[in-house]
C-alpha atoms as a PDB file:
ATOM      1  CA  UNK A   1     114.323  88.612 101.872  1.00  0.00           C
ATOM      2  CA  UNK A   2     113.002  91.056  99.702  1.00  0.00           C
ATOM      3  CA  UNK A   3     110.118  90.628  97.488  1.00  0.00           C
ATOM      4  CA  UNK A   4     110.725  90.278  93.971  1.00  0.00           C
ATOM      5  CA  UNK A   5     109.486  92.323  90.635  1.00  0.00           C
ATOM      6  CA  UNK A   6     106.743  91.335  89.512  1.00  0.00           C
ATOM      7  CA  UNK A   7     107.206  90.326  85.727  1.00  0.00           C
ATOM      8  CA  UNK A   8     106.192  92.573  83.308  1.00  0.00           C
ATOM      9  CA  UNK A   9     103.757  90.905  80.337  1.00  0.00           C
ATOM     10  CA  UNK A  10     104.528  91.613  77.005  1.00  0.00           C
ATOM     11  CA  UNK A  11     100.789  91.340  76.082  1.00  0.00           C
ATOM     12  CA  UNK A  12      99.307  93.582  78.531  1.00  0.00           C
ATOM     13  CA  UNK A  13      97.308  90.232  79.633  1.00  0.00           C
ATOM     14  CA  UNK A  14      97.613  88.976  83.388  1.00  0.00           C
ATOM     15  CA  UNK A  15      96.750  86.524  85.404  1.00  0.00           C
ATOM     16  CA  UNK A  16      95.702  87.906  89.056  1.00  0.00           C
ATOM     17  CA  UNK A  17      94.993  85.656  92.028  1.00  0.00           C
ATOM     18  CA  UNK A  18      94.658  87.160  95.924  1.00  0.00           C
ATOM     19  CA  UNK A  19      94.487  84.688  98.905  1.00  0.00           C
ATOM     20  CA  UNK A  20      93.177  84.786 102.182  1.00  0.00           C
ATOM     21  CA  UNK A  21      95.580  84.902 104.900  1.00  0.00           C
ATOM     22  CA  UNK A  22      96.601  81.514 106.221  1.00  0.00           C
ATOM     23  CA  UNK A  23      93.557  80.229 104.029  1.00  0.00           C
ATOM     24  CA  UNK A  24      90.869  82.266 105.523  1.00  0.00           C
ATOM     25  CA  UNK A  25      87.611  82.823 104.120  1.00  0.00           C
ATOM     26  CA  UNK A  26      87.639  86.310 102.044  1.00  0.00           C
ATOM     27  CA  UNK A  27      83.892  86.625 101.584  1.00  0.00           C
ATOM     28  CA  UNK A  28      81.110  85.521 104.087  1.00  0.00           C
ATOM     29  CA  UNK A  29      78.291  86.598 102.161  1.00  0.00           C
ATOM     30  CA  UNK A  30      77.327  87.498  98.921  1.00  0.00           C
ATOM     31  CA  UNK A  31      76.945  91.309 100.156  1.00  0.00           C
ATOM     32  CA  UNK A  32      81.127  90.737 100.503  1.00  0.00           C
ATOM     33  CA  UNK A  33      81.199  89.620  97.229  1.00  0.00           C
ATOM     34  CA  UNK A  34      79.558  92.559  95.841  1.00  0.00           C
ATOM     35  CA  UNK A  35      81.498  95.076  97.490  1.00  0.00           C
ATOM     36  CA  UNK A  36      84.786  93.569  95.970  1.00  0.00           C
ATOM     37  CA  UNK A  37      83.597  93.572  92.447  1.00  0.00           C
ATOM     38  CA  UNK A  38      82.738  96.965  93.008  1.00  0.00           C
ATOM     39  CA  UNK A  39      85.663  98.403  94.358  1.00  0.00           C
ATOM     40  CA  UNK A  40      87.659  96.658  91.180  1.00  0.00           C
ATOM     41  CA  UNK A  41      85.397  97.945  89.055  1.00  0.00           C
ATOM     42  CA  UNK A  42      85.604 101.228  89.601  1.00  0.00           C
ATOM     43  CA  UNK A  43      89.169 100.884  90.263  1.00  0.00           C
ATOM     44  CA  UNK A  44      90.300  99.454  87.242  1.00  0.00           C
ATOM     45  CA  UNK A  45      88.229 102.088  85.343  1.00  0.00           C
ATOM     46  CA  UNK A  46      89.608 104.650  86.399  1.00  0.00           C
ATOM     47  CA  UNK A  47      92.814 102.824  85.245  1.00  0.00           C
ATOM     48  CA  UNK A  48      91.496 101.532  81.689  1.00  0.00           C
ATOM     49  CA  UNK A  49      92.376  97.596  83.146  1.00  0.00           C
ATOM     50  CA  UNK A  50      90.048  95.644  81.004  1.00  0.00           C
ATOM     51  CA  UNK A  51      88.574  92.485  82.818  1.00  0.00           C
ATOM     52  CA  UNK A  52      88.769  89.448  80.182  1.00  0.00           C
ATOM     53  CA  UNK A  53      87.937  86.354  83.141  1.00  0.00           C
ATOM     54  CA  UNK A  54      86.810  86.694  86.876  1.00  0.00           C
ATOM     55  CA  UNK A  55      85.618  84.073  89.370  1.00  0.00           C
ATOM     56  CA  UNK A  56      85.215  84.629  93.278  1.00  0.00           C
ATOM     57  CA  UNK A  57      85.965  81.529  95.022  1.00  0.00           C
ATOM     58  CA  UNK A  58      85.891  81.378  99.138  1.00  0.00           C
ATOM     59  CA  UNK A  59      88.963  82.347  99.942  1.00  0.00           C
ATOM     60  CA  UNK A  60      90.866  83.861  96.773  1.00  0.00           C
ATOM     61  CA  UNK A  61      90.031  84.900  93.409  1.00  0.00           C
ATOM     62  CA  UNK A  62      91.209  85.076  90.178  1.00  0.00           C
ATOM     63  CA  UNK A  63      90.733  87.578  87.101  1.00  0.00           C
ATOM     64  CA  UNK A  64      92.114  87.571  83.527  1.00  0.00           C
ATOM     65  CA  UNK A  65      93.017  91.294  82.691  1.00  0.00           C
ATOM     66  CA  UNK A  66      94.195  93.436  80.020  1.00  0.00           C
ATOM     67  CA  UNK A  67      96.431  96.363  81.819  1.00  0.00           C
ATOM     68  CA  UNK A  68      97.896  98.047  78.797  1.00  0.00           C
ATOM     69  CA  UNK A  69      99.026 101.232  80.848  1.00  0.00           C
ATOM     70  CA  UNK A  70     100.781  99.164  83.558  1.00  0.00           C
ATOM     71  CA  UNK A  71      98.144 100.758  86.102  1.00  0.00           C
ATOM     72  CA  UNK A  72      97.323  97.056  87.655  1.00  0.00           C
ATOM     73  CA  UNK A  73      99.293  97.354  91.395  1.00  0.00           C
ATOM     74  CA  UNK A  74      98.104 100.579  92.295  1.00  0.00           C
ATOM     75  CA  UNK A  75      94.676  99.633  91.597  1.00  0.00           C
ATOM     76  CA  UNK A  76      95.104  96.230  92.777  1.00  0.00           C
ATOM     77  CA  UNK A  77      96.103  98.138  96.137  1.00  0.00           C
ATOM     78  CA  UNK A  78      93.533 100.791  96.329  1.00  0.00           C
ATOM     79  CA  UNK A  79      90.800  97.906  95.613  1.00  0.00           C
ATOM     80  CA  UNK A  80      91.852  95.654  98.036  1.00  0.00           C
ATOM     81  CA  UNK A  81      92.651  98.328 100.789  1.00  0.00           C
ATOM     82  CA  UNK A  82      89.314  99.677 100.785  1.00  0.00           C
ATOM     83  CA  UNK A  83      87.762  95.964 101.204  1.00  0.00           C
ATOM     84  CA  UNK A  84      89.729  94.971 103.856  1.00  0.00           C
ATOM     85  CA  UNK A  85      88.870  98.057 105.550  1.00  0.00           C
ATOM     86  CA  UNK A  86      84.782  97.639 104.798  1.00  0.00           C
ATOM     87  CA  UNK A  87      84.954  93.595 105.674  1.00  0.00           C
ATOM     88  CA  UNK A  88      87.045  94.163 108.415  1.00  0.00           C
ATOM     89  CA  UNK A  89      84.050  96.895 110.329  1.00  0.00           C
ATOM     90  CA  UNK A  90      81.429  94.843 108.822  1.00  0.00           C
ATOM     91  CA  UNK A  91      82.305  91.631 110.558  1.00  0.00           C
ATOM     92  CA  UNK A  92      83.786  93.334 113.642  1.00  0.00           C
ATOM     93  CA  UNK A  93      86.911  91.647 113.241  1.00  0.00           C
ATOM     94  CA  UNK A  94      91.191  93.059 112.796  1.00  0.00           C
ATOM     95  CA  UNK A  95      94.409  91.810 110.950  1.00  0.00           C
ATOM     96  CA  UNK A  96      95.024  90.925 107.839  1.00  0.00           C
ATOM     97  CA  UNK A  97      92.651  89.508 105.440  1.00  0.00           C
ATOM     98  CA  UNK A  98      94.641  88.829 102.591  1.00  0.00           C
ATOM     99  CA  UNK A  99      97.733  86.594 101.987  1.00  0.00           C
ATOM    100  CA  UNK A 100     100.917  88.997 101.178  1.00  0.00           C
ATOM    101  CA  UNK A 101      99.821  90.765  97.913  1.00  0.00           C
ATOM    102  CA  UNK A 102      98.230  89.624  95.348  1.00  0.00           C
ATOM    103  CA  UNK A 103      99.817  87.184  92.815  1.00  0.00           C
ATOM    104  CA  UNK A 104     100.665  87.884  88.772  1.00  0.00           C
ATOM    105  CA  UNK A 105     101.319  85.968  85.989  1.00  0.00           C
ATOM    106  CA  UNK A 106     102.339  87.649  82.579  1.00  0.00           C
ATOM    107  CA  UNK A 107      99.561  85.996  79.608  1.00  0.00           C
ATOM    108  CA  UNK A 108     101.591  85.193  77.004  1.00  0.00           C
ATOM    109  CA  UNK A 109     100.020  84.680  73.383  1.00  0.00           C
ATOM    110  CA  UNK A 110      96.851  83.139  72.496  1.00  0.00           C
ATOM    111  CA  UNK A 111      97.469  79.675  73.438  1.00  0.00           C
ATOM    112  CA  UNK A 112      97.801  80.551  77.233  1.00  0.00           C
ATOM    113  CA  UNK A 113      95.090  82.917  76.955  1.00  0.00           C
ATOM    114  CA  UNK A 114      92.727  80.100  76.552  1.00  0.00           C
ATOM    115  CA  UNK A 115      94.081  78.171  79.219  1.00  0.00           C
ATOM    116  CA  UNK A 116      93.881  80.780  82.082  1.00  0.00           C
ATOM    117  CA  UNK A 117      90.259  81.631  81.178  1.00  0.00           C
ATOM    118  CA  UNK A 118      89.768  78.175  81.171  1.00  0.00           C
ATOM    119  CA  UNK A 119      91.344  77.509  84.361  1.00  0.00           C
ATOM    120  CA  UNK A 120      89.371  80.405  85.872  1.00  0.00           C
ATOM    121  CA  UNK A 121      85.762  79.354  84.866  1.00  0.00           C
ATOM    122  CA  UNK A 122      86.961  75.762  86.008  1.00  0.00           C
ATOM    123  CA  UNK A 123      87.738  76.336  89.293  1.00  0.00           C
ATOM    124  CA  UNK A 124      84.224  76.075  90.773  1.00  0.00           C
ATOM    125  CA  UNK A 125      83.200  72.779  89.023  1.00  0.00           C
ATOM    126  CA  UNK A 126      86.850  71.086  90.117  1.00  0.00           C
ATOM    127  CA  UNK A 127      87.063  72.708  93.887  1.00  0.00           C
ATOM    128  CA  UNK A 128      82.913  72.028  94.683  1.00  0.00           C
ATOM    129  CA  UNK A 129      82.051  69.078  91.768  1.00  0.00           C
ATOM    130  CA  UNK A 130      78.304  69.589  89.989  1.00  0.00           C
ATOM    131  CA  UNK A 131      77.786  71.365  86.671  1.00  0.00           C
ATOM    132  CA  UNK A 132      80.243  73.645  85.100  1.00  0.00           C
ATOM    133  CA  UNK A 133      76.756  76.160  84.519  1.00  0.00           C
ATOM    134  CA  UNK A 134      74.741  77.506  87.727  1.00  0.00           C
ATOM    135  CA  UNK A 135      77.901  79.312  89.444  1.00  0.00           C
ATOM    136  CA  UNK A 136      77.173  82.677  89.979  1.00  0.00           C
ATOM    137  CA  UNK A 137      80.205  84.753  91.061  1.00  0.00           C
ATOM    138  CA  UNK A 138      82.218  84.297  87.906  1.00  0.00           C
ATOM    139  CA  UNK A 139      82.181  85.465  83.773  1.00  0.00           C
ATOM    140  CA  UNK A 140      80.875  81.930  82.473  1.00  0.00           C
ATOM    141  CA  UNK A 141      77.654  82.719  82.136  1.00  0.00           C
ATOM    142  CA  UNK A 142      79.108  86.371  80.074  1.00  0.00           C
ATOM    143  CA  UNK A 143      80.888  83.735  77.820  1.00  0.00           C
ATOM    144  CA  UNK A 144      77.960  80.784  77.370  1.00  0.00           C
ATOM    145  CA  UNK A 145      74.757  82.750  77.933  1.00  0.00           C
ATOM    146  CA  UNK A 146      75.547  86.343  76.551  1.00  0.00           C
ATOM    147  CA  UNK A 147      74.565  87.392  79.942  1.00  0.00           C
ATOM    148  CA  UNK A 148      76.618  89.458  82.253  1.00  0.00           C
ATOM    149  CA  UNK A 149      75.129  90.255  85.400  1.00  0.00           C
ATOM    150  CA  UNK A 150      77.483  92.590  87.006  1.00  0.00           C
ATOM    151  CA  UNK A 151      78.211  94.218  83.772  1.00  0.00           C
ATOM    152  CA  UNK A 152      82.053  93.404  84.623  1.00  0.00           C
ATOM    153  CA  UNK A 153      83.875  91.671  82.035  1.00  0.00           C
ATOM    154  CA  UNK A 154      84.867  93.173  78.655  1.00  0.00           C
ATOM    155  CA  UNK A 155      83.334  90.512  75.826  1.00  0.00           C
ATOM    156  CA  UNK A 156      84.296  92.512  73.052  1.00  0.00           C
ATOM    157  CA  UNK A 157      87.747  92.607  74.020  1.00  0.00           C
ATOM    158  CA  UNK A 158      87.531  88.842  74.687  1.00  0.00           C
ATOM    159  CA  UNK A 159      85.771  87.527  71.209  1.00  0.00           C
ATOM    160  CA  UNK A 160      88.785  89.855  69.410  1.00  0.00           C
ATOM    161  CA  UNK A 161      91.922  88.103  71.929  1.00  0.00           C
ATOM    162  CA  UNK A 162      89.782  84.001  71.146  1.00  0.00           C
ATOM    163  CA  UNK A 163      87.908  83.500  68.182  1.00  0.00           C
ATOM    164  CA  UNK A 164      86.495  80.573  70.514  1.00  0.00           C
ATOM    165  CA  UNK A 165      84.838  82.968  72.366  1.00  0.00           C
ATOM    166  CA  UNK A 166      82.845  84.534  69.635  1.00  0.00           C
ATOM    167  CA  UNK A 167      80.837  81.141  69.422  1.00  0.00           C
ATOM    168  CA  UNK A 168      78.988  79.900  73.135  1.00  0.00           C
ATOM    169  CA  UNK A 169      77.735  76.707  72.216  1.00  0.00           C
ATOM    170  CA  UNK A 170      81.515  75.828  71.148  1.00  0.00           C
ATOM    171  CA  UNK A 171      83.203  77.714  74.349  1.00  0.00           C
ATOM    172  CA  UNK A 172      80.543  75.463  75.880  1.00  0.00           C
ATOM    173  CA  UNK A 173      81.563  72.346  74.486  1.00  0.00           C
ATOM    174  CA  UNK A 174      85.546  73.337  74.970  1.00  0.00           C
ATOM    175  CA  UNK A 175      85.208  73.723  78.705  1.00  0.00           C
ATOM    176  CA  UNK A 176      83.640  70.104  79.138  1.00  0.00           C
ATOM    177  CA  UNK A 177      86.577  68.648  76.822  1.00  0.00           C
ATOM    178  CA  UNK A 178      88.663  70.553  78.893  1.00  0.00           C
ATOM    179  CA  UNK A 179      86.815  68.240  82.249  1.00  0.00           C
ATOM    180  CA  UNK A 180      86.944  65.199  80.150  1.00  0.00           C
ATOM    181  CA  UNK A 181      90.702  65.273  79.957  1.00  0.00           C
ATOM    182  CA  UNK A 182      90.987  66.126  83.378  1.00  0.00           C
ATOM    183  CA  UNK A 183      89.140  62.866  84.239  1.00  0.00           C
ATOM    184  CA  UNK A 184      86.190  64.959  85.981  1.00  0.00           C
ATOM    185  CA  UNK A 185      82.729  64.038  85.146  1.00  0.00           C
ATOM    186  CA  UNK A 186      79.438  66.102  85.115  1.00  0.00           C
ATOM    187  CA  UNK A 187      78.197  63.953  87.388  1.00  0.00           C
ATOM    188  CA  UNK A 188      80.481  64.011  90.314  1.00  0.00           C
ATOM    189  CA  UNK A 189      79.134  64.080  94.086  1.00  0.00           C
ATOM    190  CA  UNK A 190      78.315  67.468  95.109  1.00  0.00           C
ATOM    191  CA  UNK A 191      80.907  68.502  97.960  1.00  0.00           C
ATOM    192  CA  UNK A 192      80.124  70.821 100.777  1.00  0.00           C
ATOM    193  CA  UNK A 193      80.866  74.498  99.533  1.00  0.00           C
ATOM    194  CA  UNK A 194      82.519  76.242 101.988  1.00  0.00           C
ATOM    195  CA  UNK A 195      79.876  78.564 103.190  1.00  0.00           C
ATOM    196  CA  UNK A 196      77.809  75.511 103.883  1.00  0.00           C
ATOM    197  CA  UNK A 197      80.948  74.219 105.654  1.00  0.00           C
ATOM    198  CA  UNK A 198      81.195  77.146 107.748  1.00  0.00           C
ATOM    199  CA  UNK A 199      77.415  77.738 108.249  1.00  0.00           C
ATOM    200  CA  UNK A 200      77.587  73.973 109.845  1.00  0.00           C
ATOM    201  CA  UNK A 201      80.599  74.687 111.953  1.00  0.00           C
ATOM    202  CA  UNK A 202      79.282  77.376 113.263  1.00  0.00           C
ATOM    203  CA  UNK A 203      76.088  75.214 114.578  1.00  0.00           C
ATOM    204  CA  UNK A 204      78.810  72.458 115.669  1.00  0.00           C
ATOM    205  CA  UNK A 205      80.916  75.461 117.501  1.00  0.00           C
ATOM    206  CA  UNK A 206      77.841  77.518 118.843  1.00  0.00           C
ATOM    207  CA  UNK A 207      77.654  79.539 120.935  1.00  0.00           C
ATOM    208  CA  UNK A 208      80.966  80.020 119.930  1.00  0.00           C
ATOM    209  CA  UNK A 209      82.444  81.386 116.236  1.00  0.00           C
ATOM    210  CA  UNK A 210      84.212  79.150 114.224  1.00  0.00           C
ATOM    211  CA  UNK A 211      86.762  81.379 114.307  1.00  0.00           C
ATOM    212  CA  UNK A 212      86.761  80.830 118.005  1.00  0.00           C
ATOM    213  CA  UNK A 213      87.320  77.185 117.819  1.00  0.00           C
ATOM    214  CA  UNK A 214      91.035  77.533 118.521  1.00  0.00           C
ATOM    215  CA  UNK A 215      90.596  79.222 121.648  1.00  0.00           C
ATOM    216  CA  UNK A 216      89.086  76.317 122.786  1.00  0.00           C
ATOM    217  CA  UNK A 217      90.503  73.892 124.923  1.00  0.00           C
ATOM    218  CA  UNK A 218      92.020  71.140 123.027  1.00  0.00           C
ATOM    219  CA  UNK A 219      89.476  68.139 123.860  1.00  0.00           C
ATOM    220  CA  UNK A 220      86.597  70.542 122.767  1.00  0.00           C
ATOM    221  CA  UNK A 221      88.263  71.603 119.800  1.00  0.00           C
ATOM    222  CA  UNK A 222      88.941  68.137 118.744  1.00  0.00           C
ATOM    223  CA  UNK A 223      84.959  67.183 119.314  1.00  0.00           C
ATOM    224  CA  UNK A 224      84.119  69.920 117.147  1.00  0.00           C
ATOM    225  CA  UNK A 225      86.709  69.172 114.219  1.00  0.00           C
ATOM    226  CA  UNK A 226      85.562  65.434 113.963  1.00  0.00           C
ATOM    227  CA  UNK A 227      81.740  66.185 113.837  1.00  0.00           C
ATOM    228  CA  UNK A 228      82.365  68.281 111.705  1.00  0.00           C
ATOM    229  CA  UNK A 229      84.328  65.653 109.445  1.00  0.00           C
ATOM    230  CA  UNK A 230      82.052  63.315 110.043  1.00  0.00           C
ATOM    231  CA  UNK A 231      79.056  65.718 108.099  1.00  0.00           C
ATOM    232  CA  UNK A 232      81.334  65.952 105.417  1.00  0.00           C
ATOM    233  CA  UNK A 233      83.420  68.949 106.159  1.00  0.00           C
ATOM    234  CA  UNK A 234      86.986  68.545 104.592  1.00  0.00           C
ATOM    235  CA  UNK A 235      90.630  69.231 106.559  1.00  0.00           C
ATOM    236  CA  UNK A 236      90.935  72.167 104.020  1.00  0.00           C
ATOM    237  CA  UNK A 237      87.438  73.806 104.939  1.00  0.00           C
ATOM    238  CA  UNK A 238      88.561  73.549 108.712  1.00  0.00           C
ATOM    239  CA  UNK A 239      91.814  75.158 107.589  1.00  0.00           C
ATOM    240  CA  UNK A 240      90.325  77.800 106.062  1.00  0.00           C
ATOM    241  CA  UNK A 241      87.056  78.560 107.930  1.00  0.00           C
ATOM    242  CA  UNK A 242      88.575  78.380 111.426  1.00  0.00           C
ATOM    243  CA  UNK A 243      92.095  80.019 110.648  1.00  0.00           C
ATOM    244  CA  UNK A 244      94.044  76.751 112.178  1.00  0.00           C
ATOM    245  CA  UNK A 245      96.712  75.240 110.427  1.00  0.00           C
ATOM    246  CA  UNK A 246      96.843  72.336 108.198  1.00  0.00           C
ATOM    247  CA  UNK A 247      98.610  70.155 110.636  1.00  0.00           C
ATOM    248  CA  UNK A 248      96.745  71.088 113.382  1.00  0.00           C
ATOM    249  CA  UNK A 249      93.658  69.942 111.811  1.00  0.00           C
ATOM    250  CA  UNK A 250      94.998  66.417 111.122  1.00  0.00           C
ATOM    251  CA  UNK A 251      96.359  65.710 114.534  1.00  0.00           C
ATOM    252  CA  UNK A 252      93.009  66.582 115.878  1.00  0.00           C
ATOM    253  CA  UNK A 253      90.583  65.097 113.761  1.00  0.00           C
ATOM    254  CA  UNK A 254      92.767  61.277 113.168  1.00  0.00           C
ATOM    255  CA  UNK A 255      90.614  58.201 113.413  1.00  0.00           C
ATOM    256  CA  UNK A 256      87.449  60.666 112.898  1.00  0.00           C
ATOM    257  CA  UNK A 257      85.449  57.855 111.000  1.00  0.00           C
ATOM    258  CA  UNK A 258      85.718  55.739 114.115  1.00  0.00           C
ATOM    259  CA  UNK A 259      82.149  55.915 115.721  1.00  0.00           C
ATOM    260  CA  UNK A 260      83.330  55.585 119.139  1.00  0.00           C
ATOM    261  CA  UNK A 261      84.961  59.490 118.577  1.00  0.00           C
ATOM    262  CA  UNK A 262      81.734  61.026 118.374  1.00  0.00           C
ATOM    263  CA  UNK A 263      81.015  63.321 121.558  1.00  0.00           C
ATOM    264  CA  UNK A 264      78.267  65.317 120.005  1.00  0.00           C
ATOM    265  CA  UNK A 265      76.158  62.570 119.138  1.00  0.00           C
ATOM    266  CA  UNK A 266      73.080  64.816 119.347  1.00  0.00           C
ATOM    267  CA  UNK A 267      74.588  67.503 116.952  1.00  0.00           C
ATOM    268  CA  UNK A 268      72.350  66.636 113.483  1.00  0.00           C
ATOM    269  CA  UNK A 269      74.471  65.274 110.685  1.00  0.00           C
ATOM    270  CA  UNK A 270      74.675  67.559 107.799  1.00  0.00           C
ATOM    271  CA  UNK A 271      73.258  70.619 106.680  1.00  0.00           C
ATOM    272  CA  UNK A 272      69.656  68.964 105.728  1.00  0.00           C
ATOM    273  CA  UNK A 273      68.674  68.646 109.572  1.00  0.00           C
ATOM    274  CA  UNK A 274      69.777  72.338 110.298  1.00  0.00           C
ATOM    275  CA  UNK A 275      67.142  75.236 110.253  1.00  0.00           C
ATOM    276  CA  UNK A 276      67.159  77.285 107.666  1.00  0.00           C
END
């Protein structure tokens, strides 16, 4: 089937999201994360795409942009070429990284402008739990704290498009209404992010990968899977951190909470008895 046009926004505003490839984690470090931002910065530069939202999640991203020369897919391309290319050498590994291409939504008027910034500076609170603040990789603390770290997101453009935005304190105040409606509390359990998931999977796999986990026979495999449910790793951080499907992950890891399924009894339970 061929793929569809992508629908052209009468605003200029988009809503981007890229995915990794059957789940996968797209960044492994922080040093990954830098090297995308950098790559669409100077990309969309070139291009005069304005950045109005941005977070970096595990294994996708989104952004909020302004793309009034209809410049976005090449740049999109060029951006996301080039990091394959450097995460694919950097962590020795082939294929693709990324789901298909990369996802767009036309922005419509101000209303769903709100909501998709919204959404974006949400996603880290609703996919990890904790406090909205204290994220890093994403323009909250540009909107709240007048701060912008990476020097990536166009504020002026932003405070013009919201008058919201002009004001942090009530941004602020907006995004935990926002929470409050969605029946999420501030003081949720913090969840496993999923580079603590895959730093413990990897001490549950070693000396294998955890990308090597499905290589393994399937009794092995399974041991792995359920210790690492057991520490608090979830079916989705298997599916994404060891590139196995959904189902797969299920079938192996059913009746994990029974203690008798615990081969690797000696394996330390959680991330607070690993080494640093």
């Amino acid at each position: 089937m061929s793929r569809q046009p992508r629908q052209k926004s009468s605003t200029g505003l988009y809503h981007v999201t890229a995915r990794g490839n059957a789940h996968q984690l797209i960044f492994e470090d922080d040093d990954d994360r830098m090297a995308l931002l950098l790559r669409l910065k100077n990309c969309f530069r070139q291009s005069d795409i304005s950045i109005l939202s941005w977070c970096f999640m595990s294994n996708h991203f989104h952004l909020v942009l302004e793309d009034p020369t209809d410049a976005m897919s090449p740049s999109m391309k060029r951006a996301l070429s080039s990091y394959v290319l450097n995460f694919n050498t950097r962590h020795q590994r082939v294929g693709h990284l990324f789901q298909d291409r990369f996802y767009s939504t036309p922005v419509l008027d101000d209303s769903h402008f709100l909501t998709a910034i919204d959404y974006v500076h949400l996603n880290p609170a609703r996919a990890y739990g904790g406090s909205i603040l204290g994220y890093r990789w994403s323009s909250l603390n540009a909107f709240v704290l007048g701060h912008d770290e990476f020097a990536f997101c166009d504020m002026c453009r932003v405070q013009e498009l919201s008058s919201l935005c002009v004001d942090q304190r009530a941004y602020l105040r907006h995004l935990y209404d926002v929470l409050k409606l969605d029946s999420i509390t501030y003081g949720m359990c913090e969840k496993l992010s999923d580079e603590d998931a895959m730093r413990l999977i990897r001490h549950l796999a070693a000396p294998f990968d955890a990308c090597d986990i499905k290589a393994l026979d399937k009794n092995q495999r399974s041991a792995i899977m359920i210790r690492a449910r057991k520490a608090g790793v979830t079916v989705g951080q298997l599916v994404r951190c060891c590139g196995l499907g959904e189902a797969t992950v299920k079938r192996a890891t059913a009746g994990w909470r029974d203690a008798s399924n615990d081969p690797l009894s000696s394996v330390p339970n959680g991330l607070s008895q690993l080494s640093a």
